[in-house]
PDB file of N, CA and C in Angstrom:
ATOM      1  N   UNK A   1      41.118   1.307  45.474  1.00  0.00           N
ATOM      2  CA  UNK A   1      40.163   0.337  44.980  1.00  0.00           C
ATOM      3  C   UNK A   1      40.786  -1.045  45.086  1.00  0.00           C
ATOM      4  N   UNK A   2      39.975  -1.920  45.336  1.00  0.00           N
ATOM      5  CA  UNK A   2      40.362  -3.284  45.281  1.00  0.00           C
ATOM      6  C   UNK A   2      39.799  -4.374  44.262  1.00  0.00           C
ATOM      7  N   UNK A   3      40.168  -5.134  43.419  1.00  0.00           N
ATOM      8  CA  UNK A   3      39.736  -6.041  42.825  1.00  0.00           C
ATOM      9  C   UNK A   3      40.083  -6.849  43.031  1.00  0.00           C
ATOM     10  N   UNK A   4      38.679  -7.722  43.264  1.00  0.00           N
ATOM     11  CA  UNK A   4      38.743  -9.236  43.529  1.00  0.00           C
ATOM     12  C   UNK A   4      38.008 -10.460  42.611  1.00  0.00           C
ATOM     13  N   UNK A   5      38.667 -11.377  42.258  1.00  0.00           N
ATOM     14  CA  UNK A   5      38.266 -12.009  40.972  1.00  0.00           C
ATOM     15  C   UNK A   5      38.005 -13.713  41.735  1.00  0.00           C
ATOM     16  N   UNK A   6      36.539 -13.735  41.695  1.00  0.00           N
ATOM     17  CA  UNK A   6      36.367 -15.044  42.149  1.00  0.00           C
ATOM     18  C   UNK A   6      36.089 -16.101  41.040  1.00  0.00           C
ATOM     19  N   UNK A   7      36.704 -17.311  41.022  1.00  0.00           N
ATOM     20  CA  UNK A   7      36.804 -18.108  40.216  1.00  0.00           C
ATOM     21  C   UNK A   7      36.746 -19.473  40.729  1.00  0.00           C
ATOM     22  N   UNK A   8      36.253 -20.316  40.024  1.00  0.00           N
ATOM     23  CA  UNK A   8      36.509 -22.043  40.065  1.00  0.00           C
ATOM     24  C   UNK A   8      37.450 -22.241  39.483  1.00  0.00           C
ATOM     25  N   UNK A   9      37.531 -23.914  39.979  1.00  0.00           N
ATOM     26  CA  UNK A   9      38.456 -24.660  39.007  1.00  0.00           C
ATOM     27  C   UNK A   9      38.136 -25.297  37.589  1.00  0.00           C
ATOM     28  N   UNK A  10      39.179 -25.386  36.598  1.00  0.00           N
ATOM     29  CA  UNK A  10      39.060 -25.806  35.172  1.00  0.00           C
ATOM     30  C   UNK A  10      38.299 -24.752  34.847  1.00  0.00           C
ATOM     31  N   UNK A  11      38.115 -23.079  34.681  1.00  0.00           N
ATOM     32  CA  UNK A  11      37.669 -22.370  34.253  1.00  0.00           C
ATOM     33  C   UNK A  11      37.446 -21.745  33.395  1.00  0.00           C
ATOM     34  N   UNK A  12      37.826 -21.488  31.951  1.00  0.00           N
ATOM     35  CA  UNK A  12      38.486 -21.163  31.073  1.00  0.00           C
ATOM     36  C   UNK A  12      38.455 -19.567  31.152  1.00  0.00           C
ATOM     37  N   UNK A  13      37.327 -19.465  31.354  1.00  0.00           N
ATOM     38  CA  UNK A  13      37.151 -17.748  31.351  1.00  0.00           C
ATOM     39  C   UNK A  13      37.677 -16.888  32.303  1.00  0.00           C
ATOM     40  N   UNK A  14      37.431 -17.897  33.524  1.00  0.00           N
ATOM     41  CA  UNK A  14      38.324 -17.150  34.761  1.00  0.00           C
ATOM     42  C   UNK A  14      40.147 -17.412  34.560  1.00  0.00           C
ATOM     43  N   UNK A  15      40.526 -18.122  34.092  1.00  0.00           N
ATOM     44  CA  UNK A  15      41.859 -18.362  33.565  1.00  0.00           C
ATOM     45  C   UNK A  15      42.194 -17.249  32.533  1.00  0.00           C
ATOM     46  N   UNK A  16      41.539 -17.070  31.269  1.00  0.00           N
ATOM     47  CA  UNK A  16      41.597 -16.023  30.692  1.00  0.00           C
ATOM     48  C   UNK A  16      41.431 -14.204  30.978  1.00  0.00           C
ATOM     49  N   UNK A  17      40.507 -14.375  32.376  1.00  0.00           N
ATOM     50  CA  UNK A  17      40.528 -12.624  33.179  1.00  0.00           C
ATOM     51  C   UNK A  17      42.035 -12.978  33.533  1.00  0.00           C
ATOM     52  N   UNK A  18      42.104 -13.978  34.645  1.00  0.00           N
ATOM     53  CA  UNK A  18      43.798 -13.609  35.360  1.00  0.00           C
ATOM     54  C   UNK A  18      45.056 -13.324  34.852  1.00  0.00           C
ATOM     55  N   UNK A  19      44.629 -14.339  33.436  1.00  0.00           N
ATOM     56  CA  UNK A  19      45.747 -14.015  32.088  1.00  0.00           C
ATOM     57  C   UNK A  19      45.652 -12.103  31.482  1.00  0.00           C
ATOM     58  N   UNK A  20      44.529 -11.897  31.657  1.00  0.00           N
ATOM     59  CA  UNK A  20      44.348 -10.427  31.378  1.00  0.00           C
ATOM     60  C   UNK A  20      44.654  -9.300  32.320  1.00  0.00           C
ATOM     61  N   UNK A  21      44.715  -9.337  33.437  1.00  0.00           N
ATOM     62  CA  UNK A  21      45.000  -8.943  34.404  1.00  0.00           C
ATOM     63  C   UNK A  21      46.542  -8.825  34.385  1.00  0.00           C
ATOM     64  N   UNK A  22      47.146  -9.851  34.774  1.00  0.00           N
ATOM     65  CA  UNK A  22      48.469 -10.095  35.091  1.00  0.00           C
ATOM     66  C   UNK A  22      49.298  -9.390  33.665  1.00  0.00           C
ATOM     67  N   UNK A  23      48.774  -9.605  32.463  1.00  0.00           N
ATOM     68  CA  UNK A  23      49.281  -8.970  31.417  1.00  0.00           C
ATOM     69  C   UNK A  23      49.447  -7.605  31.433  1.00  0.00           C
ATOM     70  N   UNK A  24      48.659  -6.920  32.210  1.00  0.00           N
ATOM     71  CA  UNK A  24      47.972  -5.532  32.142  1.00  0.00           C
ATOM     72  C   UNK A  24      48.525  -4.917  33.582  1.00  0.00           C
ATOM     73  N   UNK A  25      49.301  -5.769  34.096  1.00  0.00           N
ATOM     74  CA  UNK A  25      49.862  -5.294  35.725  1.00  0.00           C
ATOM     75  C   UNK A  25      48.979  -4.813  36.514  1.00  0.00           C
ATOM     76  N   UNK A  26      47.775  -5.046  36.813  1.00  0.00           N
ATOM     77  CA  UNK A  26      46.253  -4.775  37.366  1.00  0.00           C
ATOM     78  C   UNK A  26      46.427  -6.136  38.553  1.00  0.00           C
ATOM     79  N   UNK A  27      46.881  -4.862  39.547  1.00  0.00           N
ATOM     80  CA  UNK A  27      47.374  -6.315  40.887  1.00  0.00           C
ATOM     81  C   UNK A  27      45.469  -6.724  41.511  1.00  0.00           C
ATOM     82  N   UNK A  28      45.268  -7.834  41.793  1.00  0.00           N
ATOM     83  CA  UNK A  28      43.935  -8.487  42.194  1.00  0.00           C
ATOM     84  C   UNK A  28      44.196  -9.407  43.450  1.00  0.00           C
ATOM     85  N   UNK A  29      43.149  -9.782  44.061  1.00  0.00           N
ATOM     86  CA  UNK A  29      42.678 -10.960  44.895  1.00  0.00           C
ATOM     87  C   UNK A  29      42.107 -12.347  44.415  1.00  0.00           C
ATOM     88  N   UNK A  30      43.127 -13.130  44.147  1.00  0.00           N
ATOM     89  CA  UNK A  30      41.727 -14.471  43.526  1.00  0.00           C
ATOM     90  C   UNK A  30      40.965 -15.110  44.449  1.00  0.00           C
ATOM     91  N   UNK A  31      39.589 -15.864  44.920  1.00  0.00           N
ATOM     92  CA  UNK A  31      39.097 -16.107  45.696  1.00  0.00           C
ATOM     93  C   UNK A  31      38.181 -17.096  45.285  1.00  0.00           C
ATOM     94  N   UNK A  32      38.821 -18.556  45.653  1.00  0.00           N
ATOM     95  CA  UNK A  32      37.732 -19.808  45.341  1.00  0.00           C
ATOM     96  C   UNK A  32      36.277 -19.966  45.969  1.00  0.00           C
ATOM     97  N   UNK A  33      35.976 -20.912  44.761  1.00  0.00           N
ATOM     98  CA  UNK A  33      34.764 -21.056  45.142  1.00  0.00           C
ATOM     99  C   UNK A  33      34.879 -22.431  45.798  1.00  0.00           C
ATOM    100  N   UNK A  34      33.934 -22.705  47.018  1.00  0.00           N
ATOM    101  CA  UNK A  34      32.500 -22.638  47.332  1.00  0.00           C
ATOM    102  C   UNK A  34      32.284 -21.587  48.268  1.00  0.00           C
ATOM    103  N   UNK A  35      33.511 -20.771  48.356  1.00  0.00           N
ATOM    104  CA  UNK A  35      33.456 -19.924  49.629  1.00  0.00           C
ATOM    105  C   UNK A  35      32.815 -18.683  49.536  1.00  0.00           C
ATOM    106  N   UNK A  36      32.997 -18.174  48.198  1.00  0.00           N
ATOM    107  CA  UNK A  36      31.831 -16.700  47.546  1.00  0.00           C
ATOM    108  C   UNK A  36      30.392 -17.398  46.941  1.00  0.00           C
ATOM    109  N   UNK A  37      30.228 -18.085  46.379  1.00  0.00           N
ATOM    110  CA  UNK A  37      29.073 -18.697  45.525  1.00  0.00           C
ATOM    111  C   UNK A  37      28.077 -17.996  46.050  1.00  0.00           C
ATOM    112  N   UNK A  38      27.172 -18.300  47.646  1.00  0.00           N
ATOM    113  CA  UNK A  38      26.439 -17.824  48.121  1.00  0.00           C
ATOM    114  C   UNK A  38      25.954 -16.354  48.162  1.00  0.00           C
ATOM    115  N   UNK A  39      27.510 -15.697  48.689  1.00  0.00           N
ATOM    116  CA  UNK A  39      26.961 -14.023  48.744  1.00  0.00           C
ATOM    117  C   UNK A  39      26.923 -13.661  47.680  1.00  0.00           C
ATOM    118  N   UNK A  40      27.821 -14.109  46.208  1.00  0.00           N
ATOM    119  CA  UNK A  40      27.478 -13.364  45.088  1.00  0.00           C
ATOM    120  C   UNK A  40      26.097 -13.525  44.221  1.00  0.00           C
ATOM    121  N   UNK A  41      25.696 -15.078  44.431  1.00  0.00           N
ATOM    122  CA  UNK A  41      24.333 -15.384  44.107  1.00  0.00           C
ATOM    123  C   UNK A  41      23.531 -13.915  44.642  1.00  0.00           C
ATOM    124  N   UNK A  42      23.595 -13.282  45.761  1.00  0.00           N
ATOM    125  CA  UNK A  42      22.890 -12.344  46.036  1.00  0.00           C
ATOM    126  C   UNK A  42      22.797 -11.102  45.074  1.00  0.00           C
ATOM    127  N   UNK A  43      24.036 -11.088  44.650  1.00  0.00           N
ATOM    128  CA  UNK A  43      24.136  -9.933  43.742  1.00  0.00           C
ATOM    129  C   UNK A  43      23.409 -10.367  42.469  1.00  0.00           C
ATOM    130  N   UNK A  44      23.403 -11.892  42.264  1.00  0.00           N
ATOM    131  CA  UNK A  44      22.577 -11.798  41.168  1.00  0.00           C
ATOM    132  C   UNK A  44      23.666 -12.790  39.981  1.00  0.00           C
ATOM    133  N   UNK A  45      24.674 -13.411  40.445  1.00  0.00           N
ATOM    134  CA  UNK A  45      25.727 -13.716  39.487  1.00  0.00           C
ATOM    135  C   UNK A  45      25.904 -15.245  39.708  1.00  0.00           C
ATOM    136  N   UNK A  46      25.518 -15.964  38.594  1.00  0.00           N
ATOM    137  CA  UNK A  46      25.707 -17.146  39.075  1.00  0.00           C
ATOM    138  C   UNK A  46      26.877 -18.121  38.108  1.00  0.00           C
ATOM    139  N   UNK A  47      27.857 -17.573  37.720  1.00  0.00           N
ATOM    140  CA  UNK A  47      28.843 -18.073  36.769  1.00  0.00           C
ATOM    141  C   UNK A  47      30.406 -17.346  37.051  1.00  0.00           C
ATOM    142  N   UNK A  48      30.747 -17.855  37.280  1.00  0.00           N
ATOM    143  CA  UNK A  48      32.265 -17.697  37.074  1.00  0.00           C
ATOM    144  C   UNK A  48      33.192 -17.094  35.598  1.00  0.00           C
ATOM    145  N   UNK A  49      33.934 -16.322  35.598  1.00  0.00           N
ATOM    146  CA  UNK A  49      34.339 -15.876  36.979  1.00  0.00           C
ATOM    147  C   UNK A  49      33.452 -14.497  37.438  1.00  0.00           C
ATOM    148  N   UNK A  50      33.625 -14.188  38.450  1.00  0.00           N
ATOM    149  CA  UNK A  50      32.690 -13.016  38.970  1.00  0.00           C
ATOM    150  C   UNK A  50      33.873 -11.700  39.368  1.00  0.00           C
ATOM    151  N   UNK A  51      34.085 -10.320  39.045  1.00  0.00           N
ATOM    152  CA  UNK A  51      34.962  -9.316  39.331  1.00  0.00           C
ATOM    153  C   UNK A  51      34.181  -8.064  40.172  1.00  0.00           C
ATOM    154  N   UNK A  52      34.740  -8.517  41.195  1.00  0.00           N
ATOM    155  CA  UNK A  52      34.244  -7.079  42.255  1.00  0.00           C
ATOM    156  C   UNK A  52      35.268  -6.049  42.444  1.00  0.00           C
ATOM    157  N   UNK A  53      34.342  -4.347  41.987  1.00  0.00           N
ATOM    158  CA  UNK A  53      35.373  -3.581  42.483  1.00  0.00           C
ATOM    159  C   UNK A  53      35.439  -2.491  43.723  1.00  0.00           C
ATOM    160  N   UNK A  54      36.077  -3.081  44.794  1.00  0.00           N
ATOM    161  CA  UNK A  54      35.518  -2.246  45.816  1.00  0.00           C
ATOM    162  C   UNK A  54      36.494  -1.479  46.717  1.00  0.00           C
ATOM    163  N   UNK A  55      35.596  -0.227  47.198  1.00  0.00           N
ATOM    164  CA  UNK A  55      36.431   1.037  47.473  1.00  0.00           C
ATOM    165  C   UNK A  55      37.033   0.608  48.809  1.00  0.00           C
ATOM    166  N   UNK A  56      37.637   1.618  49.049  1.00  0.00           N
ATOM    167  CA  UNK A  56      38.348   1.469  50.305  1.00  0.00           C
ATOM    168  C   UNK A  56      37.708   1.087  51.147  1.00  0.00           C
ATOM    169  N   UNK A  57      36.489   1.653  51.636  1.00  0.00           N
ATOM    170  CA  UNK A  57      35.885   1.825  52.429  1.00  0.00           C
ATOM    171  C   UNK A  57      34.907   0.368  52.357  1.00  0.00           C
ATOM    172  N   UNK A  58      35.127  -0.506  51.459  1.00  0.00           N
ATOM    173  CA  UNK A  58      34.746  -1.939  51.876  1.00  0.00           C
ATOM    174  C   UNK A  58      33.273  -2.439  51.241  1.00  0.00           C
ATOM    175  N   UNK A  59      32.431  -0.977  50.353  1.00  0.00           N
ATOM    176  CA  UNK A  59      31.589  -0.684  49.146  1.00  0.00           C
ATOM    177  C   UNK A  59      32.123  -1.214  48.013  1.00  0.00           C
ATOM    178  N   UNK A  60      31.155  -1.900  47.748  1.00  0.00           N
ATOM    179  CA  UNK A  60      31.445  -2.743  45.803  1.00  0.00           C
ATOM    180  C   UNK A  60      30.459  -1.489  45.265  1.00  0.00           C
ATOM    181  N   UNK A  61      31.523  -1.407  44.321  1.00  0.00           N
ATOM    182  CA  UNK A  61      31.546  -0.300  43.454  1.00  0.00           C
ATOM    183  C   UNK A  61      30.955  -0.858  42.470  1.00  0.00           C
ATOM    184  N   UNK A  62      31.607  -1.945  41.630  1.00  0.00           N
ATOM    185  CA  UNK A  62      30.862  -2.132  40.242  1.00  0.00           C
ATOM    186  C   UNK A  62      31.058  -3.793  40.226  1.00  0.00           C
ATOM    187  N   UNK A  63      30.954  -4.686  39.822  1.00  0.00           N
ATOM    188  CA  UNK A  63      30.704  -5.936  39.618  1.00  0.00           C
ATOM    189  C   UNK A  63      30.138  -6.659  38.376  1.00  0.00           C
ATOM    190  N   UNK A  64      30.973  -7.621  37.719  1.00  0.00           N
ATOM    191  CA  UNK A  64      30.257  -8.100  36.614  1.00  0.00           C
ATOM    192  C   UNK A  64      30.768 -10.255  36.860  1.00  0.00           C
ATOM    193  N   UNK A  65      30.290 -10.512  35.739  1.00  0.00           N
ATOM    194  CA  UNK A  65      30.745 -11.874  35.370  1.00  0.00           C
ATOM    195  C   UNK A  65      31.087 -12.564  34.210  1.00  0.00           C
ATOM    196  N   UNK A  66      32.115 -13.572  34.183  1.00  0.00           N
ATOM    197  CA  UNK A  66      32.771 -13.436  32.818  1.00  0.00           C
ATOM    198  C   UNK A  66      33.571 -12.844  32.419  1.00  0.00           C
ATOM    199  N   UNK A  67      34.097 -13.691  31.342  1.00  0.00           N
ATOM    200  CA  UNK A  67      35.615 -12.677  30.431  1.00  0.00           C
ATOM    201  C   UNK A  67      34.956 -11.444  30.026  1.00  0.00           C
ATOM    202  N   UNK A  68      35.395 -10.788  30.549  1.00  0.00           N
ATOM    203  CA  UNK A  68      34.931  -9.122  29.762  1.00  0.00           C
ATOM    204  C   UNK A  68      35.741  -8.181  29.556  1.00  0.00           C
ATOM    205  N   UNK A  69      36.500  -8.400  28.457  1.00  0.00           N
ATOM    206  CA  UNK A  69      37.826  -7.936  28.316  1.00  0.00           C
ATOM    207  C   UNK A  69      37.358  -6.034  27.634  1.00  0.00           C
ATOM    208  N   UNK A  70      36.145  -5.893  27.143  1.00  0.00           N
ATOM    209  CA  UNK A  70      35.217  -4.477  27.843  1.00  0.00           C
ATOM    210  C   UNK A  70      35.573  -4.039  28.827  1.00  0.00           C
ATOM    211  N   UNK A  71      35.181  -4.640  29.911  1.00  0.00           N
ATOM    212  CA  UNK A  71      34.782  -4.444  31.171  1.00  0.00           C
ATOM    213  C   UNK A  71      36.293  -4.012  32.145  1.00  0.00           C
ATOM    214  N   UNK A  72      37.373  -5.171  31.598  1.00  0.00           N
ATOM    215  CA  UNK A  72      38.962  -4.914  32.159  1.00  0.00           C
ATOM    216  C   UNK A  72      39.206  -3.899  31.460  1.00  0.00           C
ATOM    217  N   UNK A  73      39.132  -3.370  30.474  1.00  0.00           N
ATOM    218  CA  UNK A  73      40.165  -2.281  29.245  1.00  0.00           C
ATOM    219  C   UNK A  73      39.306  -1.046  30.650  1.00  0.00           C
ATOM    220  N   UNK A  74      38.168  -0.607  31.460  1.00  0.00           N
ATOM    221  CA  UNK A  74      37.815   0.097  32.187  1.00  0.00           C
ATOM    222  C   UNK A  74      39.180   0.522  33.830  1.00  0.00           C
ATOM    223  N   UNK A  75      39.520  -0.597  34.136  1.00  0.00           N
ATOM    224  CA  UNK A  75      40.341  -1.220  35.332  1.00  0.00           C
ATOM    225  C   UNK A  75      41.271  -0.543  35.038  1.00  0.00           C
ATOM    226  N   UNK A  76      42.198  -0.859  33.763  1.00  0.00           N
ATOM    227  CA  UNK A  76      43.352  -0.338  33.144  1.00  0.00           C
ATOM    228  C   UNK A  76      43.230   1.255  32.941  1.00  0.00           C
ATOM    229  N   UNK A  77      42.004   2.029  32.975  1.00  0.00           N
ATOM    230  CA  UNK A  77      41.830   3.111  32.222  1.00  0.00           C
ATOM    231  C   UNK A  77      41.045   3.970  33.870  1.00  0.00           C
ATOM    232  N   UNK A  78      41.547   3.203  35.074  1.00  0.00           N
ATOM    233  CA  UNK A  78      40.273   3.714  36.053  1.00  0.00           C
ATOM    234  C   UNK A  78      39.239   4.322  36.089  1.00  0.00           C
ATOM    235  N   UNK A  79      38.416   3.912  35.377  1.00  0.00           N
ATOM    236  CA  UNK A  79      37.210   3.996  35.033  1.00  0.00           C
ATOM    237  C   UNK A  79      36.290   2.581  35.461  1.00  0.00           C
ATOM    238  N   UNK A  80      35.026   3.100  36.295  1.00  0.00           N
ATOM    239  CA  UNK A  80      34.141   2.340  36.444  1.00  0.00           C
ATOM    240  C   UNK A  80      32.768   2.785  36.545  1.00  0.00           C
ATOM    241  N   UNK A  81      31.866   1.515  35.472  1.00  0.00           N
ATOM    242  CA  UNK A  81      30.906   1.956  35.506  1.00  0.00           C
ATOM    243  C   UNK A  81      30.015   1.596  35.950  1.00  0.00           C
TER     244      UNK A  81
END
């Protein structure tokens, strides 16, 4: 699985996932914006930060937005829902 955590700058929330992450040894991809904005708008997400989790095979598995320290305690526990 791969996680990738797209974020802006001056973020607080996306500063606070990477802080959660890195705490939790949950290795990731960070990926600025203006360069995702567009395709994730598709998914439906229009706020930062945005967390995609996708399989090998190059399928997003699960996806959310925002600190969701819920949502990470899943990552840590490989579990996705």
């Amino acid at each position: 699985m791969t996680i990738t955590v797209y974020t802006k700058d001056r973020c607080v929330q996306c500063d606070a996932t990477k802080r959660w992450l890195a705490q939790n040894n949950i290795n990731y991809t960070e990926l600025h914006a203006p360069d995702w904005t567009r395709e994730l708008k598709k998914l439906g997400h229009q706020s930062a930060p945005v967390i995609t989790i996708t399989t090998p095979t190059g399928i997003i598995e699960d996806h959310w937005s925002g600190h969701r320290p819920d949502r990470l305690k899943t990552l840590k526990k490989g579990v996705h829902a």
